[in-house]
Protein backbone atom coordinates (compact mmCIF):
# COMPACT_ATOMS: atom_id res chain seq x y z
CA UNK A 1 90.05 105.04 155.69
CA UNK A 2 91.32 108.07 156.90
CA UNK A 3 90.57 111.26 154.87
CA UNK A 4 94.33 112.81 155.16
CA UNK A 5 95.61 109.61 154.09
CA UNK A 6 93.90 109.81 150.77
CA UNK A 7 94.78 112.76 150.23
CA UNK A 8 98.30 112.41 150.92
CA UNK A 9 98.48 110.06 148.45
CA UNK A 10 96.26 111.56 145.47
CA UNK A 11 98.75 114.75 145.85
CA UNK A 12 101.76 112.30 144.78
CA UNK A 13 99.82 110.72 141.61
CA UNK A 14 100.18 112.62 138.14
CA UNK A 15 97.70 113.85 136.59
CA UNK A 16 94.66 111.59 135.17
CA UNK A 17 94.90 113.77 132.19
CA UNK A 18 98.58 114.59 131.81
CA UNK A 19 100.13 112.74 128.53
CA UNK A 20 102.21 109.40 129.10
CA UNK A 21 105.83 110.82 130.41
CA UNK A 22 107.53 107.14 130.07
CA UNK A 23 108.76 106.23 126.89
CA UNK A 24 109.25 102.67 126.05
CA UNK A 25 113.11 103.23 125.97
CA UNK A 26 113.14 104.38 129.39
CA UNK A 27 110.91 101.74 131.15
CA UNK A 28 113.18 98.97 129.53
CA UNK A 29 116.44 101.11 131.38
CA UNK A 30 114.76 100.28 134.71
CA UNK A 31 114.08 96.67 134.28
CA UNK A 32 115.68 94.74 137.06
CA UNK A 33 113.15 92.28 137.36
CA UNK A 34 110.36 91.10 134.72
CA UNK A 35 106.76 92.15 136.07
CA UNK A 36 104.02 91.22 134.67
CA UNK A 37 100.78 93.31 134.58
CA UNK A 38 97.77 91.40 136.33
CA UNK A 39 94.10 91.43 134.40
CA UNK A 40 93.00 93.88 136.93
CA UNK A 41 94.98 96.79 135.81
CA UNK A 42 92.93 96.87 132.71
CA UNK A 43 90.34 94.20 132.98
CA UNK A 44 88.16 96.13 130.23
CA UNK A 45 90.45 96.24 127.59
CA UNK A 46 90.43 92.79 124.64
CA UNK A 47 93.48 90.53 125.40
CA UNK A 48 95.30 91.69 122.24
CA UNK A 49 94.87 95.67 123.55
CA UNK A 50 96.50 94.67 126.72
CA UNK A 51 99.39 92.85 125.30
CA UNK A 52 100.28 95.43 123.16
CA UNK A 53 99.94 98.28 125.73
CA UNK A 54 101.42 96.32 128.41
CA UNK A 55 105.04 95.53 126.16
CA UNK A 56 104.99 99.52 125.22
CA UNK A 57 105.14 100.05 128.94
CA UNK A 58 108.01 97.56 129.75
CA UNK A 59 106.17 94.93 130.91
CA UNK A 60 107.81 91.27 129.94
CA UNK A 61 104.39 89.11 131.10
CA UNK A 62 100.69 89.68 131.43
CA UNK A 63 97.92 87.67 133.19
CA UNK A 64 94.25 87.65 131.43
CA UNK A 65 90.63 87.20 133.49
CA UNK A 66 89.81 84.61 131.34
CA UNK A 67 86.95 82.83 133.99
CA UNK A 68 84.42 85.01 135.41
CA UNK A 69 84.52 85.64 138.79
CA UNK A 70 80.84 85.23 139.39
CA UNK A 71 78.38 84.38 136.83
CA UNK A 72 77.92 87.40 134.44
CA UNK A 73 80.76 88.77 135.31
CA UNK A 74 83.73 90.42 132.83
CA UNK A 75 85.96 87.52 131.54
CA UNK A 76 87.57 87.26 128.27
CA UNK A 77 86.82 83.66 127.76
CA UNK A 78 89.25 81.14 125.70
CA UNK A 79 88.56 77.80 124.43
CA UNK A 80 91.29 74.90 123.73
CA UNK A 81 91.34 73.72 119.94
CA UNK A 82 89.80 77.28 118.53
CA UNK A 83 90.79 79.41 115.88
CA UNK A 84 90.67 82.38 118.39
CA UNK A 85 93.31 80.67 120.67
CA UNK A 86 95.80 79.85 117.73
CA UNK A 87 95.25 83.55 116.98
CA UNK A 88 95.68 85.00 120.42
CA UNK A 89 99.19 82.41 120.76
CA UNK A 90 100.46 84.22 117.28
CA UNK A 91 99.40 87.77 118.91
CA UNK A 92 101.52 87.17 122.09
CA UNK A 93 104.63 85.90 119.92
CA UNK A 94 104.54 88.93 117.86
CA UNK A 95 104.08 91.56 120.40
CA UNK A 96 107.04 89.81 122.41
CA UNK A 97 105.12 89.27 125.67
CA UNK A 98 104.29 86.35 127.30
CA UNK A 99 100.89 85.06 129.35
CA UNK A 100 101.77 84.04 132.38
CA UNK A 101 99.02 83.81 135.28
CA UNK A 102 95.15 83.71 134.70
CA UNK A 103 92.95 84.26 137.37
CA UNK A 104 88.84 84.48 138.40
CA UNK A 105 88.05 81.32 139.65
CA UNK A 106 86.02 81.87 142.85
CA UNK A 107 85.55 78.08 144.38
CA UNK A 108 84.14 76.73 148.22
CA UNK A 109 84.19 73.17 149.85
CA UNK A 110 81.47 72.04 147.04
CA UNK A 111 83.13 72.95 144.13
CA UNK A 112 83.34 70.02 141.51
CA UNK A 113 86.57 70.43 140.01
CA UNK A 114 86.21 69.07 136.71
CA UNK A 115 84.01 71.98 135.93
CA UNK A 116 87.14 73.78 135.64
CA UNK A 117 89.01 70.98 133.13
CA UNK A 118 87.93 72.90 129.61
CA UNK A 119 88.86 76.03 131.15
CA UNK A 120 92.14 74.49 132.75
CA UNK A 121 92.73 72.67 128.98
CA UNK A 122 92.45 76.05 127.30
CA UNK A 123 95.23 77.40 129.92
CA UNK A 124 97.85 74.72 129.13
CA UNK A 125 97.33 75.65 125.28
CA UNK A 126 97.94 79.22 126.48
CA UNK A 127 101.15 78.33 128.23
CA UNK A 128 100.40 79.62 131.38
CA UNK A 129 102.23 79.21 134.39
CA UNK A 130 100.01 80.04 137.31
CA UNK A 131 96.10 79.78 137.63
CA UNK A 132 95.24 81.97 140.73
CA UNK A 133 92.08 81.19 142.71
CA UNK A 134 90.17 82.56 146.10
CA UNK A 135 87.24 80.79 147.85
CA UNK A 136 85.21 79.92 151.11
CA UNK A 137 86.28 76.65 153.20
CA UNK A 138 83.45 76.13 155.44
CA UNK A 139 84.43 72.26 155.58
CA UNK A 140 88.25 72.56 155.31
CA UNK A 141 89.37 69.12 154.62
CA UNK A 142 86.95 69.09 151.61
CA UNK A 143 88.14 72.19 150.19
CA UNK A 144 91.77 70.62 150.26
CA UNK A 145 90.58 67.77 148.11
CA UNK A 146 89.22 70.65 145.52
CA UNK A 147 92.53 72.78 145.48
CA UNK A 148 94.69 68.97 145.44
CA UNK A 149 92.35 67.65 142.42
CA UNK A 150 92.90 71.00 140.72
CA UNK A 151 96.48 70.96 141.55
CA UNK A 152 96.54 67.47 140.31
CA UNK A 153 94.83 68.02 136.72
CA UNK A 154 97.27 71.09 136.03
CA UNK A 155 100.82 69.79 137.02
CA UNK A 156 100.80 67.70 133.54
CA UNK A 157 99.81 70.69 131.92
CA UNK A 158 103.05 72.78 133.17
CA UNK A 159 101.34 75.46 135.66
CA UNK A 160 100.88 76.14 139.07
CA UNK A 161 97.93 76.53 141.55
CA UNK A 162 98.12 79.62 143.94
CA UNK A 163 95.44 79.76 146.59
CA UNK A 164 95.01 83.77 147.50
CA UNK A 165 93.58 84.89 150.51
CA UNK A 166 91.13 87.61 150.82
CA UNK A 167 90.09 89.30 154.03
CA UNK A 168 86.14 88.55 153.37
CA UNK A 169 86.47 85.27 152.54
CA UNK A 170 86.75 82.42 154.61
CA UNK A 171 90.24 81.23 153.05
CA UNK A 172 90.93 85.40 154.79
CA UNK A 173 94.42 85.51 156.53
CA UNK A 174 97.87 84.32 155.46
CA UNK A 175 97.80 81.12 157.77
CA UNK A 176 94.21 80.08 157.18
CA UNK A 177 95.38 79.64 153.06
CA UNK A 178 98.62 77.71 154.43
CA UNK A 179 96.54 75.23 156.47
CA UNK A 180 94.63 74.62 153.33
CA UNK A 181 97.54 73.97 150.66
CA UNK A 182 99.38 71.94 153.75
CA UNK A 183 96.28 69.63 153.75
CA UNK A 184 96.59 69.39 149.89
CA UNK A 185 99.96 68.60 149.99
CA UNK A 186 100.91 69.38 145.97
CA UNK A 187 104.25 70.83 145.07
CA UNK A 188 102.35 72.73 142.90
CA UNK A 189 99.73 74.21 144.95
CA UNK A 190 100.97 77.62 146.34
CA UNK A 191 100.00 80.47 148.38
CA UNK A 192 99.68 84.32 146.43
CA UNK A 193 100.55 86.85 148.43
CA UNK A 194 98.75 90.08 147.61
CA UNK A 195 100.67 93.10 149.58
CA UNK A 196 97.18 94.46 150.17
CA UNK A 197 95.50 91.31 151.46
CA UNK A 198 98.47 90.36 153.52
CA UNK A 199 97.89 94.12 155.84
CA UNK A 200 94.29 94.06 155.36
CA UNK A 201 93.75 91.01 156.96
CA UNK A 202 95.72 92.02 159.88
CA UNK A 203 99.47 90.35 158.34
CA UNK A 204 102.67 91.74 158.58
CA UNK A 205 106.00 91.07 156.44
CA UNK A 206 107.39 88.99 159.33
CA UNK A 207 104.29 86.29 159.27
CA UNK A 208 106.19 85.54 155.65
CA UNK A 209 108.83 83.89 157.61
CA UNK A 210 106.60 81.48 159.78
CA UNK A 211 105.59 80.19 156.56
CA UNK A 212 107.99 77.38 154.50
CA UNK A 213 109.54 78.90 151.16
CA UNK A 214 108.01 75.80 149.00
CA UNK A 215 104.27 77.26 150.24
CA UNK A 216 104.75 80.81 149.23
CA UNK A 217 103.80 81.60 145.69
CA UNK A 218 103.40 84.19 143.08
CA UNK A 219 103.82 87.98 144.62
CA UNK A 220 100.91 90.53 143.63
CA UNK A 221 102.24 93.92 144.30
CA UNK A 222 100.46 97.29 144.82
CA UNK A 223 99.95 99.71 147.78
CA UNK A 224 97.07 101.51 149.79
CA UNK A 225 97.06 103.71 153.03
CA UNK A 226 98.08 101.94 156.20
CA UNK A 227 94.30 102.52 157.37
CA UNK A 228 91.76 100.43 155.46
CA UNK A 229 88.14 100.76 155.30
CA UNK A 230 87.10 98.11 158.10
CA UNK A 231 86.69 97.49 161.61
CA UNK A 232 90.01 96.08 163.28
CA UNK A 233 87.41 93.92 165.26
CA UNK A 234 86.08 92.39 162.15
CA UNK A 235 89.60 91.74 161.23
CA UNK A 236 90.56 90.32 164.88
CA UNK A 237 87.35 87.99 164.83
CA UNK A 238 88.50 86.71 161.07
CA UNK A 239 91.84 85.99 162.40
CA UNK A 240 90.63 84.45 165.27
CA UNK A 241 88.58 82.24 163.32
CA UNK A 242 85.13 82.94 165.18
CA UNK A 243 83.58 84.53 161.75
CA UNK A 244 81.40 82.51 159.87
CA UNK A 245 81.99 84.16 156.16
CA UNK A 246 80.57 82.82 152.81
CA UNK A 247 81.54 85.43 150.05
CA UNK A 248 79.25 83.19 147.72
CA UNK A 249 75.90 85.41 149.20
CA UNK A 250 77.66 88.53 148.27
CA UNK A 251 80.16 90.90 150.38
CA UNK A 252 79.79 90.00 153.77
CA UNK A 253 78.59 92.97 156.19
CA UNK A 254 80.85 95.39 157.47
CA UNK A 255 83.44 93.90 154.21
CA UNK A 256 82.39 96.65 151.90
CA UNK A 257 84.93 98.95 151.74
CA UNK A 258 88.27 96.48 151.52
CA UNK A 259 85.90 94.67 148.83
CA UNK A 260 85.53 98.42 146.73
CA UNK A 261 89.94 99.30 147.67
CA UNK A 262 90.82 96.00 146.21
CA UNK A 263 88.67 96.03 143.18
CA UNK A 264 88.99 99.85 142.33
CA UNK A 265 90.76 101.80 145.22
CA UNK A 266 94.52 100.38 145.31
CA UNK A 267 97.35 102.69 145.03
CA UNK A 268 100.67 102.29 142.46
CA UNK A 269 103.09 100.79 144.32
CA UNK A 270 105.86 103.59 146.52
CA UNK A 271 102.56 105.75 146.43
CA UNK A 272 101.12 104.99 149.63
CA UNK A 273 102.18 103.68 152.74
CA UNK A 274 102.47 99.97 152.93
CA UNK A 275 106.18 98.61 153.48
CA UNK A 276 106.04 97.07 150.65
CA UNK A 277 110.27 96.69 150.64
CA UNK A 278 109.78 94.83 153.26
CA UNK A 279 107.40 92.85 152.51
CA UNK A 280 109.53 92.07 149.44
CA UNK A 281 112.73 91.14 151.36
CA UNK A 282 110.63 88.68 153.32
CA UNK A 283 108.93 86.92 150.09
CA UNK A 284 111.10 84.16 148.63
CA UNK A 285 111.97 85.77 145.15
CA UNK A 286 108.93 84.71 143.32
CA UNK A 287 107.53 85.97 139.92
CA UNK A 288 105.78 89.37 140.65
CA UNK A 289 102.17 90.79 139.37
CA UNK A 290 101.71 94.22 139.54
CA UNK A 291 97.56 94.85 140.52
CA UNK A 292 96.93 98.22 139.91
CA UNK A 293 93.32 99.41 138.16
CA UNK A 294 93.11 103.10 137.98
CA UNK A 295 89.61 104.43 137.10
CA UNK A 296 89.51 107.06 134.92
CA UNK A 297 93.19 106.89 133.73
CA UNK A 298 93.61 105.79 130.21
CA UNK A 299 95.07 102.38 130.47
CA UNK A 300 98.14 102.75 128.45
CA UNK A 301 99.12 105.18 131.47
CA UNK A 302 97.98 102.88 134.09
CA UNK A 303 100.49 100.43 132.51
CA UNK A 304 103.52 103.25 132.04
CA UNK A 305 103.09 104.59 135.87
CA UNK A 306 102.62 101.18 137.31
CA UNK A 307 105.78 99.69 135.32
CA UNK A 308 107.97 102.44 136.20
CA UNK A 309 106.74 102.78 139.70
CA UNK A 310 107.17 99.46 140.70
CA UNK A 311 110.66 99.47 139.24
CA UNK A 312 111.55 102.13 141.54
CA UNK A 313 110.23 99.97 144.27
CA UNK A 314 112.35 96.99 143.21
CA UNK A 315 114.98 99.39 142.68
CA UNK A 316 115.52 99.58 146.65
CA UNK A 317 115.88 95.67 147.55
């Protein structure tokens, strides 16, 4: 990533430190479209703190981690049938905000689906709509069985499966994740389309319109510099198909530093330098997650900047 870049785009952020300068009042003015805040902005913080931070900022809908990503790994676990869940349910109707996505389910070619059924139950009591997962495909026909049994198991349940495609992983470009839900074949399994993994995998806005409206799901928004932190040949030889990836070992060589942007280095959205108006007069008008973690900001700002922000984004379509 180019240094310039960075710094170009640090000199248009407010201050870490500077108090919150949107009011509640004045986020709701902008709304033209509900947003919801994705678990990532604030993965650290207990469901109920985000809820209530995320409504003060203007959001209408939040997603939760609520499966760990790997073993060990941050999740703010629910169970179906529990006191806490009951709880949590009363929470969201009193703060006036409403769950909609969960995500951190990390699955391959031999995942057994019904480990996923307790965790799947828990997200139909929850009244989720969308259950957002990423994987390796190393056998692809068996990895479409896994997405079609878990799309299967949640239609009764009212939500949606989006399959989200990551650069390092072998499910890595926007046509490689609409192979796979083609071969599932499930009105409810979708495709998410993350503004940064669409560019970082080598994507543009116009690949959105190769792609049938039914397959393209739920819209994570946030922006970066136009130069990421890998190799265009590593990107070529994923799109090309001739890497052999399996994210399950760890980061893949030479994946490093789009692994570290995504997780801790994206950019509010009309920050940096993607086009992301385009890209959001090519998506089908689909709900939309704002993905924006800001280390070191307190979070209540990292929901106020990334509200209003992304408003003024919206603001231009």
């Amino acid at each position: 990533m180019k240094r310039r870049n960075l710094f170009k785009a640090a000199a248009l952020l407010p201050a870490a430190g500077a108090g919150s300068i949107i009011s509640t009042a004045q986020a709701m003015e902008k709304k033209d479209r509900p947003l919801q805040a994705i678990a990532l902005c604030a993965i650290e913080l207990p469901p109920e703190e985000f809820a209530l931070q995320a409504k003060k900022a203007g959001y209408e809908k939040m997603g939760l981690r609520i499966h760990p990503i790997v073993p060990g790994a941050l999740a703010h676990e629910f169970k179906a049938g529990t006191p806490e869940i009951k709880a949590f349910k009363q929470h969201l109707a009193n703060t006036g905000i409403v769950l909609h996505g969960v995500d951190g389910f990390a699955i391959n070619s031999n995942t057994n689906p019904a480990e996923f059924h307790s965790v799947m139950d828990a997200c139909a009591e929850l009244g989720v709509k969308n259950l957002t997962l990423c994987g390796d495909a190393p056998d692809k026909e068996k990895f479409a069985r896994v997405i079609q049994d878990m799309a299967d198991y949640a239609a009764p349940r009212g939500f949606n499966i989006d399959v989200e495609f990551m650069i390092w992983r072998t499910v890595g470009t926007l046509e490689q994740a609409y192979e796979l839900v083609k071969m599932a074949d499930r009105k409810n399994c979708t495709i998410a389309v993350d503004s940064l993994h669409l560019y970082r995998s080598g994507g543009s806005h116009f690949d959105l319109d190769k792609i049938p409206q039914r397959y393209l799901g739920e819209i994570h928004l946030c922006d970066a510099v136009i130069n990421g932190p890998i190799d265009p040949k590593l990107v070529a030889a994923q799109r090309a198909g001739t890497l052999k990836l399996d994210s399950t070992q760890g980061t893949p060589k030479g994946f490093e530093g789009v692994v570290r942007e995504a997780r801790e280095g994206r950019l509010i959205p009309g920050i940096g330098e993607l086009p992301l108006v385009d890209f959001l007069k090519h998506m089908p008008e689909r709900p939309i997650g704002v993905e924006v973690p800001l280390p070191g900001y307190r979070t209540q700002r990292v929901f106020d900047l990334t509200y209003k922000y992304s408003q003024d984004v919206l603001s231009q379509l």
